[in-house]
C-alpha atoms as a PDB file:
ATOM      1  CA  UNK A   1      11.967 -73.563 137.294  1.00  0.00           C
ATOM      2  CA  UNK A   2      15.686 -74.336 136.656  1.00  0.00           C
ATOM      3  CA  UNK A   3      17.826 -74.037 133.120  1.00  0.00           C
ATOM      4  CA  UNK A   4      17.821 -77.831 132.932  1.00  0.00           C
ATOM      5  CA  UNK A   5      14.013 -78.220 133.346  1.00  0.00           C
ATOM      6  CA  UNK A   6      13.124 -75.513 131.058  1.00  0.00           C
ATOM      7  CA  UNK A   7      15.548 -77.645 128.422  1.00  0.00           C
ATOM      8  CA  UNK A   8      13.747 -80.751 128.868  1.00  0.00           C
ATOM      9  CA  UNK A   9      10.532 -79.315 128.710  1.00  0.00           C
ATOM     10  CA  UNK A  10      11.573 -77.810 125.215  1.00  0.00           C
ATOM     11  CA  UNK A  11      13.068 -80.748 123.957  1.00  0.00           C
ATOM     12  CA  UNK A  12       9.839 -83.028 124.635  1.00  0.00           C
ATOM     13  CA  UNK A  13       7.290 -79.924 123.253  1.00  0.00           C
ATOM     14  CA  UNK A  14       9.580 -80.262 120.484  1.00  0.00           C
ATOM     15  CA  UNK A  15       9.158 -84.212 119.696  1.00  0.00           C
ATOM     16  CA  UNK A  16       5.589 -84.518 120.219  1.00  0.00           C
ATOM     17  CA  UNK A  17       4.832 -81.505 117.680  1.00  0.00           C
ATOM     18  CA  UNK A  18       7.301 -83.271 115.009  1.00  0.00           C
ATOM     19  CA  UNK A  19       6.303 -85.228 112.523  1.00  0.00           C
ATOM     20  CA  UNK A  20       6.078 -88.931 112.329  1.00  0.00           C
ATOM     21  CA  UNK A  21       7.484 -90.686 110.283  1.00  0.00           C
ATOM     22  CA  UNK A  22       4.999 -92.476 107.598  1.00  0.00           C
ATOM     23  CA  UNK A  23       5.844 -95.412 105.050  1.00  0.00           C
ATOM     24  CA  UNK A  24       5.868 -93.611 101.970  1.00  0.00           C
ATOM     25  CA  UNK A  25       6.560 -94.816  98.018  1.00  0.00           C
ATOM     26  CA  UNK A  26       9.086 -92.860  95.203  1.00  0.00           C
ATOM     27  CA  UNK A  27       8.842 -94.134  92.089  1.00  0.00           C
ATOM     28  CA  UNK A  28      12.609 -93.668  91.770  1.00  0.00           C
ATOM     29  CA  UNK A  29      13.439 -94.678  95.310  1.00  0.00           C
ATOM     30  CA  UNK A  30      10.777 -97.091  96.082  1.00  0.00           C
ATOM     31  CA  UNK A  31       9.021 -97.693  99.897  1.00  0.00           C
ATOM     32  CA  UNK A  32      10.878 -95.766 102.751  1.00  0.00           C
ATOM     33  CA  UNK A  33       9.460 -96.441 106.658  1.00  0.00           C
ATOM     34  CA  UNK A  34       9.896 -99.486 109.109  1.00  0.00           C
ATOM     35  CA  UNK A  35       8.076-102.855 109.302  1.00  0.00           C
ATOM     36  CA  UNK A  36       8.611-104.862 112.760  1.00  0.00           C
ATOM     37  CA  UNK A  37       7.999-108.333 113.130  1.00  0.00           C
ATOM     38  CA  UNK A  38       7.868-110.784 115.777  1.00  0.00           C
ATOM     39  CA  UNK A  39       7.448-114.211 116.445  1.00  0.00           C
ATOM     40  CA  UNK A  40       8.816-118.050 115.805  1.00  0.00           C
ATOM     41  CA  UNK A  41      11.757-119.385 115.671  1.00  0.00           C
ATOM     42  CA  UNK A  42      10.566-121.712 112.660  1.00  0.00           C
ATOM     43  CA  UNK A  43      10.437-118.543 110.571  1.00  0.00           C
ATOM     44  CA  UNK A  44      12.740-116.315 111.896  1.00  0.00           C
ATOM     45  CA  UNK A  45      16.186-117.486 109.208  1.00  0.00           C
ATOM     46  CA  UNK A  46      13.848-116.897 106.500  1.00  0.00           C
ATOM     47  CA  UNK A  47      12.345-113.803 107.310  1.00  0.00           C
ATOM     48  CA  UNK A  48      15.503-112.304 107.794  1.00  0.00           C
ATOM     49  CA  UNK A  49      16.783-113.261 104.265  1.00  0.00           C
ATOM     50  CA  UNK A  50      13.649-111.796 102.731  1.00  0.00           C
ATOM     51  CA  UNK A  51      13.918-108.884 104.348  1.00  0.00           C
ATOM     52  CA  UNK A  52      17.829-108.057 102.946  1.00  0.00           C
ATOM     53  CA  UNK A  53      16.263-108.869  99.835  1.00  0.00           C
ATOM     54  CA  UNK A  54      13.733-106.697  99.944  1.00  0.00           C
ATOM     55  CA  UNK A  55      15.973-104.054 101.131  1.00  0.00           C
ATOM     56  CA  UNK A  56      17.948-104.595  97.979  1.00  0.00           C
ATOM     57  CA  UNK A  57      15.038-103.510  96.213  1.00  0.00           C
ATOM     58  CA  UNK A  58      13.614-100.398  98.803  1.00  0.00           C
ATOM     59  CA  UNK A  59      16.720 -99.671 100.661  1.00  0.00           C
ATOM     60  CA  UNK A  60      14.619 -96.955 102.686  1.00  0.00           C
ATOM     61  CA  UNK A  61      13.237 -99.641 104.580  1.00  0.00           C
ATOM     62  CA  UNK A  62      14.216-100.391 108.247  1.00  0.00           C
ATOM     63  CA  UNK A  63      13.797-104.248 109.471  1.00  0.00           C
ATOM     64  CA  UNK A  64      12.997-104.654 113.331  1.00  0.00           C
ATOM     65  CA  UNK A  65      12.829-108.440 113.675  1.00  0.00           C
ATOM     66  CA  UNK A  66      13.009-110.501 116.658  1.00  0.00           C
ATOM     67  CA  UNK A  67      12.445-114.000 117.373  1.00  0.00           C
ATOM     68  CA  UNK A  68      10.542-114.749 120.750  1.00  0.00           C
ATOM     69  CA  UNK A  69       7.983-117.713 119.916  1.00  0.00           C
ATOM     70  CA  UNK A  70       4.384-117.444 118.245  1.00  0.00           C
ATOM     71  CA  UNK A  71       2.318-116.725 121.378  1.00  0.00           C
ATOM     72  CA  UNK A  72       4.716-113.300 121.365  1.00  0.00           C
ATOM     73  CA  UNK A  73       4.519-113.000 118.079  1.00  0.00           C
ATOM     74  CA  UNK A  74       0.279-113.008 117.703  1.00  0.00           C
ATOM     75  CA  UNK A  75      -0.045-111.214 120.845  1.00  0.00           C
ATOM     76  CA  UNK A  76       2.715-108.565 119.559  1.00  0.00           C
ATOM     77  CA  UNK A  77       0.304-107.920 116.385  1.00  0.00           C
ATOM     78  CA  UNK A  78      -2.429-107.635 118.295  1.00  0.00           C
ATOM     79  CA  UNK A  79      -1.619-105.216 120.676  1.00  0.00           C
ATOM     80  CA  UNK A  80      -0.259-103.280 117.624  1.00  0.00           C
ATOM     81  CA  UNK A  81       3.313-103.847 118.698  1.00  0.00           C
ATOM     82  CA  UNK A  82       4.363-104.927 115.827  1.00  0.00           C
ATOM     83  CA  UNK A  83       3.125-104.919 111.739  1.00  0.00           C
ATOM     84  CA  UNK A  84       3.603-108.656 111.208  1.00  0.00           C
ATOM     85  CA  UNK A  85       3.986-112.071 113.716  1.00  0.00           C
ATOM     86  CA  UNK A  86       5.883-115.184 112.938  1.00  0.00           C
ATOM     87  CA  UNK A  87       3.241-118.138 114.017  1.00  0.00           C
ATOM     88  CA  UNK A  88       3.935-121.924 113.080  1.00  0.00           C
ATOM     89  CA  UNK A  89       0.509-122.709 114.975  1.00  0.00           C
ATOM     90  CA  UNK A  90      -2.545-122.914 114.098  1.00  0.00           C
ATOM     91  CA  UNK A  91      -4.725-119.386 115.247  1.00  0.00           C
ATOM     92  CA  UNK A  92      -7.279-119.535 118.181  1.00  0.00           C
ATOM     93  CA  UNK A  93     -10.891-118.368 117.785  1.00  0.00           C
ATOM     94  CA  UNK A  94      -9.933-115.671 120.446  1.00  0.00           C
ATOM     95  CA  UNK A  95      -7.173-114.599 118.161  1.00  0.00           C
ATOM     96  CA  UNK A  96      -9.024-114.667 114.914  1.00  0.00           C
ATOM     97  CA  UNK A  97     -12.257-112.560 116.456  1.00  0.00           C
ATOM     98  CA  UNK A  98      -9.923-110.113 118.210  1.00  0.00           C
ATOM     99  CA  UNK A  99      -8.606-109.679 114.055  1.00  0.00           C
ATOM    100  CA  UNK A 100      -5.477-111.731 113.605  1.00  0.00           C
ATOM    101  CA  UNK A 101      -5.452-112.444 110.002  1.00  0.00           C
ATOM    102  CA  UNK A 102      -2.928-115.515 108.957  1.00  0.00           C
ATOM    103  CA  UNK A 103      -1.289-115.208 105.284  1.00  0.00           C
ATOM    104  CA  UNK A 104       1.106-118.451 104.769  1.00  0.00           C
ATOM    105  CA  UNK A 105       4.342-118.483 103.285  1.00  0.00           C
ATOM    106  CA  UNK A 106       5.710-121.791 103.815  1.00  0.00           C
ATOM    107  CA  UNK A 107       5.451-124.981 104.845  1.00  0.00           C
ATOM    108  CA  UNK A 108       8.160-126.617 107.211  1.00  0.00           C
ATOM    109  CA  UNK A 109       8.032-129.893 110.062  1.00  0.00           C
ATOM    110  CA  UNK A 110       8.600-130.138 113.689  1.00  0.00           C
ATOM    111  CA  UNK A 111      10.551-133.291 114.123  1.00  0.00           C
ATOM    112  CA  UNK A 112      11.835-135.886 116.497  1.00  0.00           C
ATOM    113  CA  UNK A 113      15.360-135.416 117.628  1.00  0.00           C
ATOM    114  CA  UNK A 114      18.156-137.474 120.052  1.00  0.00           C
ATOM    115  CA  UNK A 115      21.850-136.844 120.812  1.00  0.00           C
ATOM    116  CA  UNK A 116      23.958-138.403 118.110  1.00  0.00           C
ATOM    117  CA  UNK A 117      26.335-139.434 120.759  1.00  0.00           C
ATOM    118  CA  UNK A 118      23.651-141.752 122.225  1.00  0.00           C
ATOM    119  CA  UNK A 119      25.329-145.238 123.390  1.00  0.00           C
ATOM    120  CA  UNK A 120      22.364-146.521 120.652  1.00  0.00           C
ATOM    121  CA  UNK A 121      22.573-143.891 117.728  1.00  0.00           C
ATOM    122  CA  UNK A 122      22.311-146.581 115.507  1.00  0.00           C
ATOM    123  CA  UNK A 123      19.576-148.780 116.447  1.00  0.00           C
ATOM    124  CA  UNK A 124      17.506-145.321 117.163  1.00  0.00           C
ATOM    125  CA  UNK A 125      18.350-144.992 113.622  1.00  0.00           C
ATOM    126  CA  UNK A 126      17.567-148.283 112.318  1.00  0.00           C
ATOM    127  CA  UNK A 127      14.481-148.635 114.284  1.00  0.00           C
ATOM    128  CA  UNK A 128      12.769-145.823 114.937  1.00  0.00           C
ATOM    129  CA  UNK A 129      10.262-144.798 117.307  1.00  0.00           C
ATOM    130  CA  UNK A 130       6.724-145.226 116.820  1.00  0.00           C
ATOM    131  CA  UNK A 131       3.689-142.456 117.848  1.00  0.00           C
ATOM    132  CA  UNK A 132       3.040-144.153 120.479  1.00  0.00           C
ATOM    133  CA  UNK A 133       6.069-144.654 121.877  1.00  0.00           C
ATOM    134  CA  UNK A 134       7.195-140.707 121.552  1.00  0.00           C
ATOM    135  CA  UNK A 135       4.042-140.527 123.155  1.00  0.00           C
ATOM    136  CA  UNK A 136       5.122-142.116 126.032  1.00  0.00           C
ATOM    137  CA  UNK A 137       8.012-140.254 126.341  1.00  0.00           C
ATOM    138  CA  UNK A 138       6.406-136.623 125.765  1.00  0.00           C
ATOM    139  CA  UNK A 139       2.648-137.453 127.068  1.00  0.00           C
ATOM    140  CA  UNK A 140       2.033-140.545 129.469  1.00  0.00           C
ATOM    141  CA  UNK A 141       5.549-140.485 130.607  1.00  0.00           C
ATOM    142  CA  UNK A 142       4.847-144.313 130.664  1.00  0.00           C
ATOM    143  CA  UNK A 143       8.363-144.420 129.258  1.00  0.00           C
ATOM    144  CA  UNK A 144      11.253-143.533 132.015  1.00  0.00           C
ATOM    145  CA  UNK A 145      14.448-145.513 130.919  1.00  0.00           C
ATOM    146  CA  UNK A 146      15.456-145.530 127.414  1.00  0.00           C
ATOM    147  CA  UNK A 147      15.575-149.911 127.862  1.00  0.00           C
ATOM    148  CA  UNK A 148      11.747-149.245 128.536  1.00  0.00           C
ATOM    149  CA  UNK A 149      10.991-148.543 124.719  1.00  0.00           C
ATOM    150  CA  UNK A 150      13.580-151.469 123.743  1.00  0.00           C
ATOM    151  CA  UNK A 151      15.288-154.090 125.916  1.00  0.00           C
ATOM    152  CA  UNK A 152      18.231-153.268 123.705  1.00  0.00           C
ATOM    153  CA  UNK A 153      18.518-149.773 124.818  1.00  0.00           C
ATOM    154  CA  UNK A 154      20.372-148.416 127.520  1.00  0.00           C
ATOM    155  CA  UNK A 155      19.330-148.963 130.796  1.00  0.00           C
ATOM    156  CA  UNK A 156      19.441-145.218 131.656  1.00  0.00           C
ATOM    157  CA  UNK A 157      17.111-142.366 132.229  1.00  0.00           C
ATOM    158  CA  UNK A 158      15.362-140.725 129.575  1.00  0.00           C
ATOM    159  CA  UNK A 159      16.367-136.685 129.071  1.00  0.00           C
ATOM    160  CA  UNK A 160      12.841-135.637 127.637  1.00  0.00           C
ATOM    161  CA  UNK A 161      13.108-131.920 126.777  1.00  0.00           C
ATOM    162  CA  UNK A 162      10.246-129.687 125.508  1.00  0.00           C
ATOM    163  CA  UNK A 163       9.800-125.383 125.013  1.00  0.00           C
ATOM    164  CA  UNK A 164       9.094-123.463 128.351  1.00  0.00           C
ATOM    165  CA  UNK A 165       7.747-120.310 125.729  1.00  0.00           C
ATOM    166  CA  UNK A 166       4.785-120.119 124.110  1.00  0.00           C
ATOM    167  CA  UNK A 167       5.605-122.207 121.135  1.00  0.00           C
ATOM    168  CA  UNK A 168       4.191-122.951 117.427  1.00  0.00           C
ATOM    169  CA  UNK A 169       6.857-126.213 117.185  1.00  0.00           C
ATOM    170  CA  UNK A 170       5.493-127.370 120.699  1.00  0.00           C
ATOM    171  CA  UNK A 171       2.017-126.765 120.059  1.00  0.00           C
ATOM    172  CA  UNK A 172       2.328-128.750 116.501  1.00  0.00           C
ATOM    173  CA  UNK A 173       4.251-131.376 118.535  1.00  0.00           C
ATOM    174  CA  UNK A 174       1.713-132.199 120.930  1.00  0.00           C
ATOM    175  CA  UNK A 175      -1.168-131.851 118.255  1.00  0.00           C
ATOM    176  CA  UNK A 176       0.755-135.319 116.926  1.00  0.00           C
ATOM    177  CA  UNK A 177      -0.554-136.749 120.307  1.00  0.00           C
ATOM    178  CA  UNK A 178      -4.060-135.298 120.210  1.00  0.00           C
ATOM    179  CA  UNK A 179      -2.423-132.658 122.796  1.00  0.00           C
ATOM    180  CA  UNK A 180      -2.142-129.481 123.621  1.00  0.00           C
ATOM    181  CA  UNK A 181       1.318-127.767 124.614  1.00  0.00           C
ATOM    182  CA  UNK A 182       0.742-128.178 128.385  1.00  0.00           C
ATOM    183  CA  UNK A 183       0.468-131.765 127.816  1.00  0.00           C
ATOM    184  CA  UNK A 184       3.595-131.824 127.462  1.00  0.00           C
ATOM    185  CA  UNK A 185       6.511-133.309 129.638  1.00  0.00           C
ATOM    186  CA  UNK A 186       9.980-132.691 130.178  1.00  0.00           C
ATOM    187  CA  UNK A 187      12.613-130.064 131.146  1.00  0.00           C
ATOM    188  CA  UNK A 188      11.785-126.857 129.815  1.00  0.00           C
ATOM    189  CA  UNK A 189      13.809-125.188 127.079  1.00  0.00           C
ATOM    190  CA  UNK A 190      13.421-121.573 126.134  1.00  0.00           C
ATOM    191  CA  UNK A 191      13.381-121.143 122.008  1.00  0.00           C
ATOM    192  CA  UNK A 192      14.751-123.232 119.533  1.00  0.00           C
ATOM    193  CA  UNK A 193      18.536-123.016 119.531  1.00  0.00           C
ATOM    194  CA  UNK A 194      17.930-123.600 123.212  1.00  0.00           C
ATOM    195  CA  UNK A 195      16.749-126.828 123.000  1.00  0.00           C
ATOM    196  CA  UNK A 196      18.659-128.232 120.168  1.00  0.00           C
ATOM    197  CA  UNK A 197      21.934-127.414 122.066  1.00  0.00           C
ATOM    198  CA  UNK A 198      20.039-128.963 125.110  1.00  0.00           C
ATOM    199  CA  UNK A 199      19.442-132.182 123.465  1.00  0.00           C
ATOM    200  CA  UNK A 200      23.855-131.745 121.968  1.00  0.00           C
ATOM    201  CA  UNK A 201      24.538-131.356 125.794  1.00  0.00           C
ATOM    202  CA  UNK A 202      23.287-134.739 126.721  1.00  0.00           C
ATOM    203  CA  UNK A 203      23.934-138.183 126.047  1.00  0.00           C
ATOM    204  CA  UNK A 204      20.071-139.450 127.348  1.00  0.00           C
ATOM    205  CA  UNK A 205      18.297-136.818 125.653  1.00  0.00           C
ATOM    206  CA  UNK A 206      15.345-136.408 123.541  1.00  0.00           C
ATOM    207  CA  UNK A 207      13.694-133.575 122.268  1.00  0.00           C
ATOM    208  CA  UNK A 208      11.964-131.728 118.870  1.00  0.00           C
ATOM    209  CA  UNK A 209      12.870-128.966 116.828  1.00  0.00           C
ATOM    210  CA  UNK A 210      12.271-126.921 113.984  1.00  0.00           C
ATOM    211  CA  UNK A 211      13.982-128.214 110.357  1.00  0.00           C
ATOM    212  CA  UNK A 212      16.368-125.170 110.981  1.00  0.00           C
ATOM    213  CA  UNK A 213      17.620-126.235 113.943  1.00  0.00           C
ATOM    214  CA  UNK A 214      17.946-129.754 112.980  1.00  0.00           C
ATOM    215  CA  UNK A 215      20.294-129.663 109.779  1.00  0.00           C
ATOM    216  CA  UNK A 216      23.249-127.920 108.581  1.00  0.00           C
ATOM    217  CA  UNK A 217      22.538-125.870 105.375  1.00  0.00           C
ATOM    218  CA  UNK A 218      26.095-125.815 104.062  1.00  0.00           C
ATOM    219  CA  UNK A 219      26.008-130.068 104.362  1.00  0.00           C
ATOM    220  CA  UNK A 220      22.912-130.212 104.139  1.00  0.00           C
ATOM    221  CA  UNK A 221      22.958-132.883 106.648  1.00  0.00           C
ATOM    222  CA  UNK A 222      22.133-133.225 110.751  1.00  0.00           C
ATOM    223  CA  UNK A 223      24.353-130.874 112.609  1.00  0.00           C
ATOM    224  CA  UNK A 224      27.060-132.368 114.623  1.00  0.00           C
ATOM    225  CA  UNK A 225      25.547-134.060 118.071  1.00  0.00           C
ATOM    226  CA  UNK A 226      22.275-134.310 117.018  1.00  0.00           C
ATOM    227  CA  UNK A 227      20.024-136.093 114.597  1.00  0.00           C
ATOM    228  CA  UNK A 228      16.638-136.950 113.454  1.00  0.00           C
ATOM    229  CA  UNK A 229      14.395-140.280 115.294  1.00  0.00           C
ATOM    230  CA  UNK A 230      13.152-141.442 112.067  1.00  0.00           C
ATOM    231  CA  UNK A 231       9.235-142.181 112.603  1.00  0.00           C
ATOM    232  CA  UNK A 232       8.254-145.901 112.537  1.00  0.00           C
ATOM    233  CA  UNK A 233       4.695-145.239 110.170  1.00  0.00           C
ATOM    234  CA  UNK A 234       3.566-148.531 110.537  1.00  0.00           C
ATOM    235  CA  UNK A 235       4.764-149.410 113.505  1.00  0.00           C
ATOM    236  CA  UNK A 236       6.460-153.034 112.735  1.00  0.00           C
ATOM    237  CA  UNK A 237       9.837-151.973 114.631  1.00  0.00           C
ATOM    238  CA  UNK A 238      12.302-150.716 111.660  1.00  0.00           C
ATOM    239  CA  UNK A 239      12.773-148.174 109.301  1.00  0.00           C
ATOM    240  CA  UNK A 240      11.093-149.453 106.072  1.00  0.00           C
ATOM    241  CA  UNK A 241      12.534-147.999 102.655  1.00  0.00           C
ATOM    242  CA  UNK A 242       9.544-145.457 102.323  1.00  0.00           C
ATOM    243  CA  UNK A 243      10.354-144.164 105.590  1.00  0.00           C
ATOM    244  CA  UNK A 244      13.923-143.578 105.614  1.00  0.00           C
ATOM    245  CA  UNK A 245      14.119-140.039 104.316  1.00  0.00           C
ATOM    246  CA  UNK A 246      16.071-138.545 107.010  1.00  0.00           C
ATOM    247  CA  UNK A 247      19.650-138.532 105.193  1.00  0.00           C
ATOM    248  CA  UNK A 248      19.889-135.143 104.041  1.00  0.00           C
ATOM    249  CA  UNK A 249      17.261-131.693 103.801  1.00  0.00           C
ATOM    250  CA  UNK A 250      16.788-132.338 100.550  1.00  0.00           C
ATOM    251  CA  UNK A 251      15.169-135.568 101.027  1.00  0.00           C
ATOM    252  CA  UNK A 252      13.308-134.224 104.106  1.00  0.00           C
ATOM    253  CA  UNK A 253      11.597-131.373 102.773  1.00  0.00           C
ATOM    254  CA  UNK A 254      10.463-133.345  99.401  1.00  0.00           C
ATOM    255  CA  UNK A 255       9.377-136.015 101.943  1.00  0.00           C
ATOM    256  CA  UNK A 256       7.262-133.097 103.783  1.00  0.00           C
ATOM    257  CA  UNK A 257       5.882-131.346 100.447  1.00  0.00           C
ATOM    258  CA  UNK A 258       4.788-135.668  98.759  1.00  0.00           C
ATOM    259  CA  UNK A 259       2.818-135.597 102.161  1.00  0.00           C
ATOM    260  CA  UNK A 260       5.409-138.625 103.779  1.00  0.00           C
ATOM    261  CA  UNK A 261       6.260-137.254 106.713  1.00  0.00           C
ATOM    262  CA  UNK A 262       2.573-136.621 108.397  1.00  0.00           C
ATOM    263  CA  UNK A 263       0.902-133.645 109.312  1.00  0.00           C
ATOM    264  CA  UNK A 264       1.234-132.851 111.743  1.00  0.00           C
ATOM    265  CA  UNK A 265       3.961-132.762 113.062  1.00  0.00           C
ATOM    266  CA  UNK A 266       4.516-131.024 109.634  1.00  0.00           C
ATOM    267  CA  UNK A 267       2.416-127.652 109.347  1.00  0.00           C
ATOM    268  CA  UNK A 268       2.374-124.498 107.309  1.00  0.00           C
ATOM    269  CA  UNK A 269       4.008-120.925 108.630  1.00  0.00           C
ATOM    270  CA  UNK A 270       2.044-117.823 108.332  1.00  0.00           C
ATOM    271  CA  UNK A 271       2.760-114.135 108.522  1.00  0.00           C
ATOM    272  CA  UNK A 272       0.257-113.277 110.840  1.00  0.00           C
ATOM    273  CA  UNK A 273      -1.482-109.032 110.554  1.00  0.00           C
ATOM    274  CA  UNK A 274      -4.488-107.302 112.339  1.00  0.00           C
ATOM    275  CA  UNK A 275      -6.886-106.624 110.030  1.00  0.00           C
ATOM    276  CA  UNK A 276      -7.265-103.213 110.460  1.00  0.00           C
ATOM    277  CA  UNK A 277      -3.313-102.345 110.682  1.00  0.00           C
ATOM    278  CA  UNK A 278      -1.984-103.329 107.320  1.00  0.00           C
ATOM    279  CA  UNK A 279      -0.014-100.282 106.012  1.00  0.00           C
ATOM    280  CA  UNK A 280       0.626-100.264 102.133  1.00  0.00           C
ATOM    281  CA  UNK A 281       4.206-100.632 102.504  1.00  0.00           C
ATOM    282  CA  UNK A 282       3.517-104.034 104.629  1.00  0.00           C
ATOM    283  CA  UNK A 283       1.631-105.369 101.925  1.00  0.00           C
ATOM    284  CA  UNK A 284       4.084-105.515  99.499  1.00  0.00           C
ATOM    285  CA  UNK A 285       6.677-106.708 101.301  1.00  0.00           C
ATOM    286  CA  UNK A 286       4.407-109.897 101.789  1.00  0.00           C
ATOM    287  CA  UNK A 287       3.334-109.991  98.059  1.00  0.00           C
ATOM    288  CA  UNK A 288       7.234-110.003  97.882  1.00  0.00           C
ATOM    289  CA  UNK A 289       7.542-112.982  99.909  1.00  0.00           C
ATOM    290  CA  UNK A 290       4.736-114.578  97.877  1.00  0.00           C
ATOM    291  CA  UNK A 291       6.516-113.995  94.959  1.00  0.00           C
ATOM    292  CA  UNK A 292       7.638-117.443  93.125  1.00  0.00           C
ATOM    293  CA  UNK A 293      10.843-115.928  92.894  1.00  0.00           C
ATOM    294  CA  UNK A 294      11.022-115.784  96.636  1.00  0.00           C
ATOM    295  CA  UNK A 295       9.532-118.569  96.935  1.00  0.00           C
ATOM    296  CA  UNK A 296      12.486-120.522  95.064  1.00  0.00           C
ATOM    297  CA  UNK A 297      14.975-119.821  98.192  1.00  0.00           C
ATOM    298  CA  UNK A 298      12.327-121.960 100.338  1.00  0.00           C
ATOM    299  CA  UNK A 299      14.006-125.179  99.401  1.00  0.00           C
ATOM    300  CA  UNK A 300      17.317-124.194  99.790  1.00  0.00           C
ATOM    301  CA  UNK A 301      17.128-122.994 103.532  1.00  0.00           C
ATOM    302  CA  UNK A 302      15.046-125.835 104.960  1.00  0.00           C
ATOM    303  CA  UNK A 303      11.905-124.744 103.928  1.00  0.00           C
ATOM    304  CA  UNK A 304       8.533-126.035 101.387  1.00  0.00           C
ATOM    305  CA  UNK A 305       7.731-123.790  99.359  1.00  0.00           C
ATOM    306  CA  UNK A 306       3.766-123.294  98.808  1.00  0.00           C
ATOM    307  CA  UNK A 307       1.736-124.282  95.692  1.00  0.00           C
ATOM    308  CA  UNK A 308       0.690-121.774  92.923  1.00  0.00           C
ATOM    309  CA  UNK A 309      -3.033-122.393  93.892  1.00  0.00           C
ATOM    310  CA  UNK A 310      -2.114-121.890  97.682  1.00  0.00           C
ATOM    311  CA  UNK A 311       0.165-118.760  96.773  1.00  0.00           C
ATOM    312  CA  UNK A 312      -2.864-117.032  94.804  1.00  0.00           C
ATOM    313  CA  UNK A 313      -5.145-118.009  97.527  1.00  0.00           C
ATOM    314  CA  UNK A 314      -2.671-116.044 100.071  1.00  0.00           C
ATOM    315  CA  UNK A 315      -2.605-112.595  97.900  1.00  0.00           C
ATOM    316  CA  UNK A 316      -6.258-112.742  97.588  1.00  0.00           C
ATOM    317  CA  UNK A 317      -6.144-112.259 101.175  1.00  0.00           C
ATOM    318  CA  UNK A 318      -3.968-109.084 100.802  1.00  0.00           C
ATOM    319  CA  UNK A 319      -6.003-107.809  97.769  1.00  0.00           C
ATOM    320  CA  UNK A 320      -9.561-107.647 100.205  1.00  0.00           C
ATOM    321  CA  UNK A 321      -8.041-105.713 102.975  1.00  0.00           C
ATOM    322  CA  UNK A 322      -7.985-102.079 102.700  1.00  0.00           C
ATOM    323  CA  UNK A 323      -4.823-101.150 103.318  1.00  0.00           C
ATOM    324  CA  UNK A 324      -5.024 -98.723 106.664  1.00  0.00           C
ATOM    325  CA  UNK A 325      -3.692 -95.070 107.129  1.00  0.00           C
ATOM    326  CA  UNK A 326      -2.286 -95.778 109.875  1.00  0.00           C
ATOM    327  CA  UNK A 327       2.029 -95.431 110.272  1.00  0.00           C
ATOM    328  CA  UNK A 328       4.477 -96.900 112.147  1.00  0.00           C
END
């Protein structure tokens, strides 16, 4: 046996008798350890502002977050990958008996969104498309030139573009259909920011996205080369007054939270934990997020912010788990 083999050998003896490293709490200090999450794009902004807040307050406490869809994000928890997923889906039964527990934190929309350098921005605008109709774009594929929606469109090719991940927005936008996410047709787009700048790339295109990757937060209106398809409710061919909330976040997200803009495609966002791997220092860092306090910066960053009645209902969730031994 060598020098350099006898080295490693020590070295790796070494590590494995060390000593972990545990979340821990100093009344001075505060909570020291890590907390990893995974997960949607949807929640992914947010998260990562809570988490330099929370610093602020425990600065002992390492962040790992990553945005890779919900389907990563669940399957990350449950294969205890990771303390906490990002899901903007509803949970299977498979996930719920295998012990995914969902805590929600907000409330954001999937919506409806078109090049803003289409050759009819402004009649998509005026008009709007109905369920149907984005239907037969996303679904039936019934609809395969932009003139075959309106006689007044373009008589070009529509660009449909949907998520090639496992994706909460995707899911929640075929769920407007009475579909699932396989249902769905189009050019596949990895992540969010993918397909928003797919649908900026192209003229004919149509897609969906998250609020986040929608709007500009500094403007606080549609980022350049893309906007909103305003949904036609009642389906008689325009954008009535009680419809046309589009303009700006602001009026979007009070739209979403008076229950205007349907459900879905509007759905709530949940933190997402195995029952029996919830460390003490990962429970308060989602009582933190529950917080009203933290709750306030919802609005402001494209989000809804959850009732007081839904927020206690949440931390009752956190108060009947047992909080596990277990370290990361």
């Amino acid at each position: 046996m060598n020098k350099l083999t006898i080295s490693i050998l020590t070295i790796l003896f070494s590590l494995s008798c060390a000593p972990k490293k545990t979340n821990s709490y100093d009344s001075e200090t505060g909570y020291s350890g890590n907390i990893s999450i995974s997960g949607a794009f949807a929640l992914y902004p947010i998260v990562v502002l809570w988490s330099e807040d929370f610093k602020k307050i425990h600065p002992n406490v390492r962040f790992n977050i990553s945005a890779g869809g919900a389907g990563k994000g669940i399957t990350d928890v449950l294969t205890d990958m990771m303390d906490i997923g990002l899901v903007s889906r509803d949970l299977h039964q498979q996930e719920l008996t295998k012990g995914a527990l969902p805590i929600f934190v907000a409330k954001d929309a999937v919506l409806g969104t078109y090049n803003a350098k289409h050759p009819n921005a402004g009649l998509i605008k005026e008009r709007g498309l109905t369920q149907r109709e984005l239907e037969g774009i996303f679904v039936t594929h019934s609809y395969k030139k932009w003139n075959d929606i309106d006689p007044r469109f373009v008589d070009l090719p529509i660009r449909a573009y949907v998520r090639s991940d496992a994706a909460g927005a995707a899911e929640t936008w075929a769920k407007f259909f009475g579909q699932n996410q396989e249902d769905l047709k189009g050019i596949g787009i990895f992540g969010d920011p993918g397909l928003a700048q797919a649908v900026k790339d192209e003229p004919m295109a149509i897609g969906f996205n998250n609020i986040n990757y929608v709007y500009d937060l500094t403007s606080k209106r549609t980022a350049a080369d893309i906007d909103v398809i305003p949904l036609d409710k009642n389906g008689n061919g325009k954008i009535d007054e009680e419809e046309n909330f589009y303009n700006t976040i602001d009026e979007l997200t009070t739209a979403v939270a008076a229950g205007k803009y349907p459900s879905p495609p509007s759905r709530p966002l949940a933190f997402v934990v195995k029952k029996d791997n919830i460390n003490p220092l990962v429970q308060a860092f989602i009582r933190f997020v529950l917080d009203k306090k933290q709750q306030r910066h919802l609005l402001a960053n494209g989000y809804v912010p959850m009732t007081e009645s839904q927020l206690a209902i949440e931390l009752e969730k956190i108060k009947s788990e047992t909080p596990s031994n277990k370290s990361k």
